[in-house]
C-alpha atoms as a PDB file:
ATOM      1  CA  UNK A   1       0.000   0.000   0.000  1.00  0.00           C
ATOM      2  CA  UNK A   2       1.116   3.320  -1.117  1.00  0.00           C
ATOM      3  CA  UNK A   3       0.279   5.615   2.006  1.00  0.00           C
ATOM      4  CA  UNK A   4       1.574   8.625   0.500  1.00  0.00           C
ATOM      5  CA  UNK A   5      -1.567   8.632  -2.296  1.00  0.00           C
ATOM      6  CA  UNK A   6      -3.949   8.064   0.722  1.00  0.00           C
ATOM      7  CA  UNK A   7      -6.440  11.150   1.041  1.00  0.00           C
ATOM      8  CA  UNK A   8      -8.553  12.577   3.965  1.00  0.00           C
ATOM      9  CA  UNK A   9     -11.273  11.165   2.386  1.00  0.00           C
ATOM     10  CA  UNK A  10      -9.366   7.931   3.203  1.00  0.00           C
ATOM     11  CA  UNK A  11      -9.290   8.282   6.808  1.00  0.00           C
ATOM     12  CA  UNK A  12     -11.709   7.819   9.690  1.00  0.00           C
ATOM     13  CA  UNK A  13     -11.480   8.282  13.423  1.00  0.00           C
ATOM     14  CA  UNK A  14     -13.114   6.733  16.219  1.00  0.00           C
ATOM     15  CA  UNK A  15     -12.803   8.997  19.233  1.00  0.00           C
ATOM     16  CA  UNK A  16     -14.998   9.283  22.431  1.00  0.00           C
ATOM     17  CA  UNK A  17     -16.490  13.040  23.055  1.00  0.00           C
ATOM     18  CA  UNK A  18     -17.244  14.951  25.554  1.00  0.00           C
ATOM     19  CA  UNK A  19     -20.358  13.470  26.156  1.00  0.00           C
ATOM     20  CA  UNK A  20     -18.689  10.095  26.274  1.00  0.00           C
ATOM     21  CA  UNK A  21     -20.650   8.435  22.956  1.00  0.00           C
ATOM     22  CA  UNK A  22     -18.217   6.940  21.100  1.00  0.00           C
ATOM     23  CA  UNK A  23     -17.965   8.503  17.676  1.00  0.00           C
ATOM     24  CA  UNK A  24     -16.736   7.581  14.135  1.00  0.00           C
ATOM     25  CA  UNK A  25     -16.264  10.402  11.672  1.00  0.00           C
ATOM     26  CA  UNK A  26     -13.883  10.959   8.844  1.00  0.00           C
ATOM     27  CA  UNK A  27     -10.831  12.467   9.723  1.00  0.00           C
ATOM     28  CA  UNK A  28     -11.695  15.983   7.816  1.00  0.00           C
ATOM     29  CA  UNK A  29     -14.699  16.073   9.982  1.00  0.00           C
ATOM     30  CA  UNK A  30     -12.933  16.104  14.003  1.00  0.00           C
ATOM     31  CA  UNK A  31      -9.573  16.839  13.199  1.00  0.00           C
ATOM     32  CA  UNK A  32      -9.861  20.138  14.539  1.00  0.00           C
ATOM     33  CA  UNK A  33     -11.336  18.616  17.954  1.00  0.00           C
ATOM     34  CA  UNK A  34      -9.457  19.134  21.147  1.00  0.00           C
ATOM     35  CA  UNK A  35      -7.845  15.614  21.634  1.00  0.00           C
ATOM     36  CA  UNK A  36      -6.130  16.274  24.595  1.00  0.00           C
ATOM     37  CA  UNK A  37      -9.177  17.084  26.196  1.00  0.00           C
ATOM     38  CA  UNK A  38     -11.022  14.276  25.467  1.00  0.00           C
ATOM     39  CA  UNK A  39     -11.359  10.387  27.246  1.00  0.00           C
ATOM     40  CA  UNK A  40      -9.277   7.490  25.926  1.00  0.00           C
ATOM     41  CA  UNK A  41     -10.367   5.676  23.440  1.00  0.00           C
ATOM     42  CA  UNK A  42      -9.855   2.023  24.979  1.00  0.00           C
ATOM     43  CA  UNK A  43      -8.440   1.180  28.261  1.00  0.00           C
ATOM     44  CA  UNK A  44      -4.933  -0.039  29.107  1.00  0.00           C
ATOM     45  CA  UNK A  45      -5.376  -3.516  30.931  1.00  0.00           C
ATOM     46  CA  UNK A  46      -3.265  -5.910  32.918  1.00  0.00           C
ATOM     47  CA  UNK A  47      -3.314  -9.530  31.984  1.00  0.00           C
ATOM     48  CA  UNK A  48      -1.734 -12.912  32.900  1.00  0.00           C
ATOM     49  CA  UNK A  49       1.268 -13.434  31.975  1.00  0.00           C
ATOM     50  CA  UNK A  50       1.713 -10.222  29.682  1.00  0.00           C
ATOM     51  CA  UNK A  51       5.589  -9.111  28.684  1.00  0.00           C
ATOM     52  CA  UNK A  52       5.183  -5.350  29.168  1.00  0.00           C
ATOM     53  CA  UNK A  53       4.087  -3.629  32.639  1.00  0.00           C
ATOM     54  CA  UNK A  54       1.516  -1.252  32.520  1.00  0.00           C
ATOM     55  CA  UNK A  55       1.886   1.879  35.259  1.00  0.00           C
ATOM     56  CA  UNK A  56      -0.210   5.073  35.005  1.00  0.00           C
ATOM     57  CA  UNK A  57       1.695   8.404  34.946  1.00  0.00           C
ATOM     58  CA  UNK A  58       0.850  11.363  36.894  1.00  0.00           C
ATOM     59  CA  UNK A  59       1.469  14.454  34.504  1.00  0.00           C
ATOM     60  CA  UNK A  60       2.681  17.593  36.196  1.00  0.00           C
ATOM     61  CA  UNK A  61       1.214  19.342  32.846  1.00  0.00           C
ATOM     62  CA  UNK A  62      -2.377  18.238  32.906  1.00  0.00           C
ATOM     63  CA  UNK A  63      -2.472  17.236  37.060  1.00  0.00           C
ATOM     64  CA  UNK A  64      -3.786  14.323  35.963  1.00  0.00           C
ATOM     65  CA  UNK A  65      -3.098  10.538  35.315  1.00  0.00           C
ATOM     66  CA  UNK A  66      -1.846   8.643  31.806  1.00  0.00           C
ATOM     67  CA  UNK A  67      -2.176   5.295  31.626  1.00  0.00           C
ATOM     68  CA  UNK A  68       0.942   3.189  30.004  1.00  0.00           C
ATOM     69  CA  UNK A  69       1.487  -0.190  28.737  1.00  0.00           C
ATOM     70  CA  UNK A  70       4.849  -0.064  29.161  1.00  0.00           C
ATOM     71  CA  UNK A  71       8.166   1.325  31.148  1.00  0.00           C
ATOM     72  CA  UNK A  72       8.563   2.601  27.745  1.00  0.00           C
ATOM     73  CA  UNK A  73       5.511   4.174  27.333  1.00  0.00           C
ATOM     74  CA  UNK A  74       5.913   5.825  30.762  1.00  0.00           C
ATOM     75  CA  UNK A  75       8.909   7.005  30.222  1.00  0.00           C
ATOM     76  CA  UNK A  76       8.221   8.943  27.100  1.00  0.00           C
ATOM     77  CA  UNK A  77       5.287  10.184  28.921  1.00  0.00           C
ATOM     78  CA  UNK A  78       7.558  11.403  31.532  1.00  0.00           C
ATOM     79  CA  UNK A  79      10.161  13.632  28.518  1.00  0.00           C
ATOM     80  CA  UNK A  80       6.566  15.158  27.468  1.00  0.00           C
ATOM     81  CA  UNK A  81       5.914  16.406  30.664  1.00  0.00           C
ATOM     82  CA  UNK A  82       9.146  17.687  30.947  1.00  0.00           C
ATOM     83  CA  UNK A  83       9.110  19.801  27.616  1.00  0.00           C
ATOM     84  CA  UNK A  84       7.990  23.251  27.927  1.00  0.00           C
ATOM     85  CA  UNK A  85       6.424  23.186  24.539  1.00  0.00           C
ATOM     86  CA  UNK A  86       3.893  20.456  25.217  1.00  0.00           C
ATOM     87  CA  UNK A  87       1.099  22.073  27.251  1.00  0.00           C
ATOM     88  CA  UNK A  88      -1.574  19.239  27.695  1.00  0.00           C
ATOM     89  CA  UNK A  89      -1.799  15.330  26.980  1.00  0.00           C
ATOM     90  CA  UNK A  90      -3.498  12.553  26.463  1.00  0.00           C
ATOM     91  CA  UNK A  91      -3.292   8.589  26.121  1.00  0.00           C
ATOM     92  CA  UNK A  92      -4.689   6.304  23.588  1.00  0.00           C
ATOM     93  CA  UNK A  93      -6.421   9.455  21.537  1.00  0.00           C
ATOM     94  CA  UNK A  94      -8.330   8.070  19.210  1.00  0.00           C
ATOM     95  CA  UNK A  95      -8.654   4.853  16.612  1.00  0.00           C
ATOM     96  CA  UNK A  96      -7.247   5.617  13.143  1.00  0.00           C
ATOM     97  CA  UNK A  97      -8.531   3.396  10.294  1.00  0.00           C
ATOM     98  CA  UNK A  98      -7.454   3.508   6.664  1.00  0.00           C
ATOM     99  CA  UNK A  99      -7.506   0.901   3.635  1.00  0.00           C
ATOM    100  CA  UNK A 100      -5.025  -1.547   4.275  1.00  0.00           C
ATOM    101  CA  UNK A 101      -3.114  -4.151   2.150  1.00  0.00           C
ATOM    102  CA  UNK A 102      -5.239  -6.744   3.743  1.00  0.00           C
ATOM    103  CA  UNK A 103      -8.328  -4.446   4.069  1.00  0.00           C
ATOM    104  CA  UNK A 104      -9.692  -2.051   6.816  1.00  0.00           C
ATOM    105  CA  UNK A 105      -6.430  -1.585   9.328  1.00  0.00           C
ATOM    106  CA  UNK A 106      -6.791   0.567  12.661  1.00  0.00           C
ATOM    107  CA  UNK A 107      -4.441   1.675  14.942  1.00  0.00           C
ATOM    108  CA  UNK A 108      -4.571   3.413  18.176  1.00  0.00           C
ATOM    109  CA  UNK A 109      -1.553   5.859  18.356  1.00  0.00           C
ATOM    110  CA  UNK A 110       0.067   5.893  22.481  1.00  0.00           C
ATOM    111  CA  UNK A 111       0.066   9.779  22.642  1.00  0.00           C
ATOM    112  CA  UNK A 112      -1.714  13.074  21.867  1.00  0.00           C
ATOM    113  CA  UNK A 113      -0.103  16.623  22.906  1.00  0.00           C
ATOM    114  CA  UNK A 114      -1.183  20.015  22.271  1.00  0.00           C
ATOM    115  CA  UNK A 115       1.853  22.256  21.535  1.00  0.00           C
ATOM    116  CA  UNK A 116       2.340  25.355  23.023  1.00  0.00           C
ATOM    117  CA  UNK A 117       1.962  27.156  19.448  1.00  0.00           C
ATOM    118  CA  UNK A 118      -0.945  25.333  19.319  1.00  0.00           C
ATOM    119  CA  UNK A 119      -0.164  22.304  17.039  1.00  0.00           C
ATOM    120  CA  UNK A 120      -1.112  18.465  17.490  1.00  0.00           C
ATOM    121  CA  UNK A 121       1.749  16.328  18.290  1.00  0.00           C
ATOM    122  CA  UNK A 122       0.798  12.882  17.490  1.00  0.00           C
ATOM    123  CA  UNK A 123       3.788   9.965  19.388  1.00  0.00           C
ATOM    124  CA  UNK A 124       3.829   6.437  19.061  1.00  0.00           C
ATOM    125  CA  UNK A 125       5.965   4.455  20.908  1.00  0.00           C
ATOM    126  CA  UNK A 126       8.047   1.173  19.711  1.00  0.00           C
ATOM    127  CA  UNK A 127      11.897   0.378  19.728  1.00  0.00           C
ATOM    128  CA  UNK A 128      12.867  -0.056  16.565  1.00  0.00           C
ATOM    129  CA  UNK A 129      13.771  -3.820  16.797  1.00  0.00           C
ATOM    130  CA  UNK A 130      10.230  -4.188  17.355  1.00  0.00           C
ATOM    131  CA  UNK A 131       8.571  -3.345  14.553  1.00  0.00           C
ATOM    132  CA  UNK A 132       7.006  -5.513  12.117  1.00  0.00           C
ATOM    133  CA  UNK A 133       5.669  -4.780   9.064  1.00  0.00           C
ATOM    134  CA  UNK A 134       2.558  -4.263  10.041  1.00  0.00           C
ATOM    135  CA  UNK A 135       3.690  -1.549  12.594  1.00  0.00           C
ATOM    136  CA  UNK A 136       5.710   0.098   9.825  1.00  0.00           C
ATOM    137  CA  UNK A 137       2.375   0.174   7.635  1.00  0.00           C
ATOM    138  CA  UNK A 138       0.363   1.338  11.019  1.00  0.00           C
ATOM    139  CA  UNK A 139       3.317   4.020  11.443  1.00  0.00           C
ATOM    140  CA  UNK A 140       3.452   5.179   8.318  1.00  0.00           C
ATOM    141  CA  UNK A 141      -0.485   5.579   7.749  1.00  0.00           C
ATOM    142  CA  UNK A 142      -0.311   7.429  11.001  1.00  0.00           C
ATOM    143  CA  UNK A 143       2.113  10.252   9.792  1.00  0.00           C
ATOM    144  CA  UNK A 144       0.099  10.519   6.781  1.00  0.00           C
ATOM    145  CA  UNK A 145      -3.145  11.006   8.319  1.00  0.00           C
ATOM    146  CA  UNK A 146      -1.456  13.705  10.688  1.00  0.00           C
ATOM    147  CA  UNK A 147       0.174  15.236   7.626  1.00  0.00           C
ATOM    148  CA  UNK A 148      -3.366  15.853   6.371  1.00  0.00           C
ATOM    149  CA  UNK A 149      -4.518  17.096   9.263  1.00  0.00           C
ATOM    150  CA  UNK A 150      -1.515  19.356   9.894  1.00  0.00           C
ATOM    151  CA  UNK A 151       0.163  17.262  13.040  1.00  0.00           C
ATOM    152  CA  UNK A 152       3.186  16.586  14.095  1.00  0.00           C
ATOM    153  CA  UNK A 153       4.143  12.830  13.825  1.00  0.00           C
ATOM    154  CA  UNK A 154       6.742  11.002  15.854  1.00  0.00           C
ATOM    155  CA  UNK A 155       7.362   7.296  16.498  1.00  0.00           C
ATOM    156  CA  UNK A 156      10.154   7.258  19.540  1.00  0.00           C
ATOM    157  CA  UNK A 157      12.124   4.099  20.846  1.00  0.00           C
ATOM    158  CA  UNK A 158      14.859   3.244  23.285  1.00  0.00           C
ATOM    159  CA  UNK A 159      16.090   6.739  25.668  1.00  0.00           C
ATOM    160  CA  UNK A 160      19.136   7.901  26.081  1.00  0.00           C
ATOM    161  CA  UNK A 161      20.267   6.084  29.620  1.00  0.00           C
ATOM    162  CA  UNK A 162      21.556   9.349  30.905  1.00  0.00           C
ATOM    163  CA  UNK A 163      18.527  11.377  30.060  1.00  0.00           C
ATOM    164  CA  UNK A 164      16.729   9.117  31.217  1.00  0.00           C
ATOM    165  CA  UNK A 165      18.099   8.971  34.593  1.00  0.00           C
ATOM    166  CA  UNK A 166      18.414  12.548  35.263  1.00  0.00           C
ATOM    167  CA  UNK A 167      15.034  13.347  34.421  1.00  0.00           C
ATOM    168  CA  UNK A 168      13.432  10.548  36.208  1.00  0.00           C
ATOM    169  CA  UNK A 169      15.621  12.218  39.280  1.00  0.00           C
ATOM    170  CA  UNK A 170      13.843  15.422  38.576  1.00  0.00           C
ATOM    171  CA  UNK A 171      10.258  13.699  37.957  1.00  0.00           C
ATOM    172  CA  UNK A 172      10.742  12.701  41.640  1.00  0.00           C
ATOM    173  CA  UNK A 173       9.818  16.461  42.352  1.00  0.00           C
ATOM    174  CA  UNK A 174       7.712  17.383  39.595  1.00  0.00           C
ATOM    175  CA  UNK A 175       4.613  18.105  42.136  1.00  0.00           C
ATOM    176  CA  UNK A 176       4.043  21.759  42.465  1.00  0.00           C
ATOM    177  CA  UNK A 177       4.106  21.098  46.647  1.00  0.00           C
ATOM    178  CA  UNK A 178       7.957  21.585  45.962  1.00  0.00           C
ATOM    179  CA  UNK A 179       7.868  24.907  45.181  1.00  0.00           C
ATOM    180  CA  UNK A 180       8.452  26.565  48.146  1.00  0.00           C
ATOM    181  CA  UNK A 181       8.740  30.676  48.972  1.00  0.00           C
ATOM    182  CA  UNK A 182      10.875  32.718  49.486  1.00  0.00           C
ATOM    183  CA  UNK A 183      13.206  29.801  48.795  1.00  0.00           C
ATOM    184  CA  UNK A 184      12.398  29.420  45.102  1.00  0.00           C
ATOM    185  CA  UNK A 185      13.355  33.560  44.349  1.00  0.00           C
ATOM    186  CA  UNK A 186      16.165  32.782  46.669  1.00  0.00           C
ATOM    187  CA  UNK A 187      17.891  30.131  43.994  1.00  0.00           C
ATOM    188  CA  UNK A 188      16.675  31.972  41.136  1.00  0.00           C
ATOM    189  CA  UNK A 189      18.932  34.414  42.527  1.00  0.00           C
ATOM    190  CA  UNK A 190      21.985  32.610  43.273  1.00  0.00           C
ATOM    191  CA  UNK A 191      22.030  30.640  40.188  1.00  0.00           C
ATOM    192  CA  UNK A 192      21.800  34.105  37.681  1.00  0.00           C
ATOM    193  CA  UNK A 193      25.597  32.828  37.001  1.00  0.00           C
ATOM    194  CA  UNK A 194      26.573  29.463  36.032  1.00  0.00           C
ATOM    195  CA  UNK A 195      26.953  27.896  39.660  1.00  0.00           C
ATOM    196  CA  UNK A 196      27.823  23.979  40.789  1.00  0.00           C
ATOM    197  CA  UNK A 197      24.640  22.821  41.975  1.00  0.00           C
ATOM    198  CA  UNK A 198      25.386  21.660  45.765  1.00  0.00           C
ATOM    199  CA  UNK A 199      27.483  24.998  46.392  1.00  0.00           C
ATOM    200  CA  UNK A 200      24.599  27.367  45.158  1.00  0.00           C
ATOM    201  CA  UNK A 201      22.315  25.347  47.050  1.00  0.00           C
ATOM    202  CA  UNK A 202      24.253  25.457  50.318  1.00  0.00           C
ATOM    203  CA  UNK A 203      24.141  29.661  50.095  1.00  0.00           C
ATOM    204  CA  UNK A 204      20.402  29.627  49.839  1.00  0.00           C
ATOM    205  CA  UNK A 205      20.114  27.269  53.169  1.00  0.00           C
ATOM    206  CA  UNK A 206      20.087  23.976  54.467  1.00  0.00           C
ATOM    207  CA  UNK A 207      20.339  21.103  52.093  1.00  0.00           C
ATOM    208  CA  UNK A 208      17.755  19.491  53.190  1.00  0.00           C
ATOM    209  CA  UNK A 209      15.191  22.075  52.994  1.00  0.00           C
ATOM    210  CA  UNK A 210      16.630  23.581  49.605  1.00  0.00           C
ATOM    211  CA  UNK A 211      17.590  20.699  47.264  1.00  0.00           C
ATOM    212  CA  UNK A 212      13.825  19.602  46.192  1.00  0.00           C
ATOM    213  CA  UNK A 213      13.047  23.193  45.573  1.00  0.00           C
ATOM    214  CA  UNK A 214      15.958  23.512  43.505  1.00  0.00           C
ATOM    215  CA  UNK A 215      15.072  19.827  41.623  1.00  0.00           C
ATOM    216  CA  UNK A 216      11.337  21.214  40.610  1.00  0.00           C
ATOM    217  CA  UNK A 217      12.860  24.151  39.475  1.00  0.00           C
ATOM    218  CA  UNK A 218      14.880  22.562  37.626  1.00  0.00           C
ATOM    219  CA  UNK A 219      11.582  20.168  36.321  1.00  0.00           C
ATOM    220  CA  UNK A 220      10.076  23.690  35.523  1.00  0.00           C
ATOM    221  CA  UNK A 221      13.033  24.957  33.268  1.00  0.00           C
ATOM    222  CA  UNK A 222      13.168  28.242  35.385  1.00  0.00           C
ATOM    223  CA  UNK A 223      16.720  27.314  36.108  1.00  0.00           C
ATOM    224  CA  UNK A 224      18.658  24.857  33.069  1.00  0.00           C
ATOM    225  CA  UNK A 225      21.601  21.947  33.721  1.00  0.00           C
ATOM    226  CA  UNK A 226      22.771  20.108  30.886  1.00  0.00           C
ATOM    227  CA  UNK A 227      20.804  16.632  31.205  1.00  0.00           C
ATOM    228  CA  UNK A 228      22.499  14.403  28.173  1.00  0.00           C
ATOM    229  CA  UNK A 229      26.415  14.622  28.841  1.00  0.00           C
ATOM    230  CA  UNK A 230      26.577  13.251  32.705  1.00  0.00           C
ATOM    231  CA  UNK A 231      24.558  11.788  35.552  1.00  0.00           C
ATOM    232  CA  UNK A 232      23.058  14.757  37.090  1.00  0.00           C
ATOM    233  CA  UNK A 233      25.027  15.497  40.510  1.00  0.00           C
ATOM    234  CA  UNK A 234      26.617  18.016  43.383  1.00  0.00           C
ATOM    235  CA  UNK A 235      29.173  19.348  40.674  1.00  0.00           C
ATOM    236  CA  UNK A 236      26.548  19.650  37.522  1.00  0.00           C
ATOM    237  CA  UNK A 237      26.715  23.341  36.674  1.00  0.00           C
ATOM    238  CA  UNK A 238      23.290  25.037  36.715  1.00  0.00           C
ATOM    239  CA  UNK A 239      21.913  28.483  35.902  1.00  0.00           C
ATOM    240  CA  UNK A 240      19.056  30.508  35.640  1.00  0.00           C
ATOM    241  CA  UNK A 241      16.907  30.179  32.037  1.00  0.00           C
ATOM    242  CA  UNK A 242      17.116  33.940  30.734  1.00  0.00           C
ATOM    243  CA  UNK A 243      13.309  34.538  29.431  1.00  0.00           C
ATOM    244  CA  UNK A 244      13.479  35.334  25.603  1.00  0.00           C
ATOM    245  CA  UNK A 245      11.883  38.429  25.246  1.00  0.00           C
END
């Protein structure tokens, strides 16, 4: 099947509103409808004997839960929360069917997120040793249907272990209970240089009271550290994110 010929017209979308009826419309006809906002399609269950874990995720963004099939899936739920440009999301959107090589296919995509410039941001997630052909097919009928409808498409796999780790440190005090006055203007202030983390903590206060201020403001981008290169730790250098206007 040739997904790049495929149409609108060729797409249709079962989605539950928010009346909770389950709907099914052709993509041209809802994909202007607040996704985000709206109750998963199907529900993430546990079963006997099944490979992946399922674990909801609380989401600092939407104060709300996300449920996950996998570690995987929770993860990536976790980076979303932590980027500044997604401002809401939701799990298991909607159903996407289209004409497949073996007839009607549908596909649930993990992820919906409304972008901060107001864009759709549709993610699926699957390492990329696990996808079969019918995934690719699913995948790539998935970008084209958000093509059409002017989303963003991504398909994500396997973190980087250090990102990983460091943000999962900082998801530890996403909860906006950690943001504590004056305490929070107090680091702002002493991180407006590049400062080692411990030592600028240490000149606000006690450690103890400080450091899980200084971790959710760090969750919150209000101050920056460089995630990717190192485990996150005493000596990381951290600073104050300048605003851009």
């Amino acid at each position: 099947m040739d997904v790049e010929r495929l149409g609108q017209a060729a797409f249709e979308v079962v989605y539950v509103d928010e009346d909770c009826v389950r709907r099914r419309e052709p993509l041209s006809a809802c994909w202007t409808l607040r996704f985000e906002r709206l109750s998963p399609v199907r529900t993430v269950k546990s079963y006997q004997g099944q490979k992946s874990v399922t674990r909801d995720y609380w989401a600092a963004t939407t104060a709300g839960q996300l449920s996950c099939e996998s570690h995987l899936e929770r993860h990536h739920a976790m980076l979303m929360d932590f980027d500044p440009q997604v401002t809401a999301l939701a799990g298991q959107p909607f159903r996407l069917f289209w004409p497949g090589r073996r007839g009607r296919r549908g596909h649930v995509p993990d992820f919906f997120a409304r972008l901060d410039d107001g864009g759709g941001l549709v993610v699926d997630v699957r390492p990329d040793d696990r996808i079969e052909p019918d995934d690719a097919e699913a995948f790539a009928a998935t970008a084209r249907a958000c093509e059409l409808a002017g989303w963003a498409f991504r398909r994500v796999g396997v973190i980087d272990p250090v990102l990983l780790a460091n943000v999962k440190w900082l998801a530890g005090y996403r909860h906006p209970h950690n943001h504590r006055e004056p305490v929070a203007s107090h680091l702002a202030a002493a991180f407006t240089e590049p400062e080692a983390l411990l030592a600028g903590a240490e000149r606000v206060g006690d450690r103890l009271a400080v450091l899980p201020v200084l971790y959710h403001l760090l969750w919150r981008r209000v101050l920056e550290v460089d995630l990717e290169s190192s485990p996150l730790g005493p000596r990381s250098m951290v600073q104050r994110v300048v605003p851009a206007w």
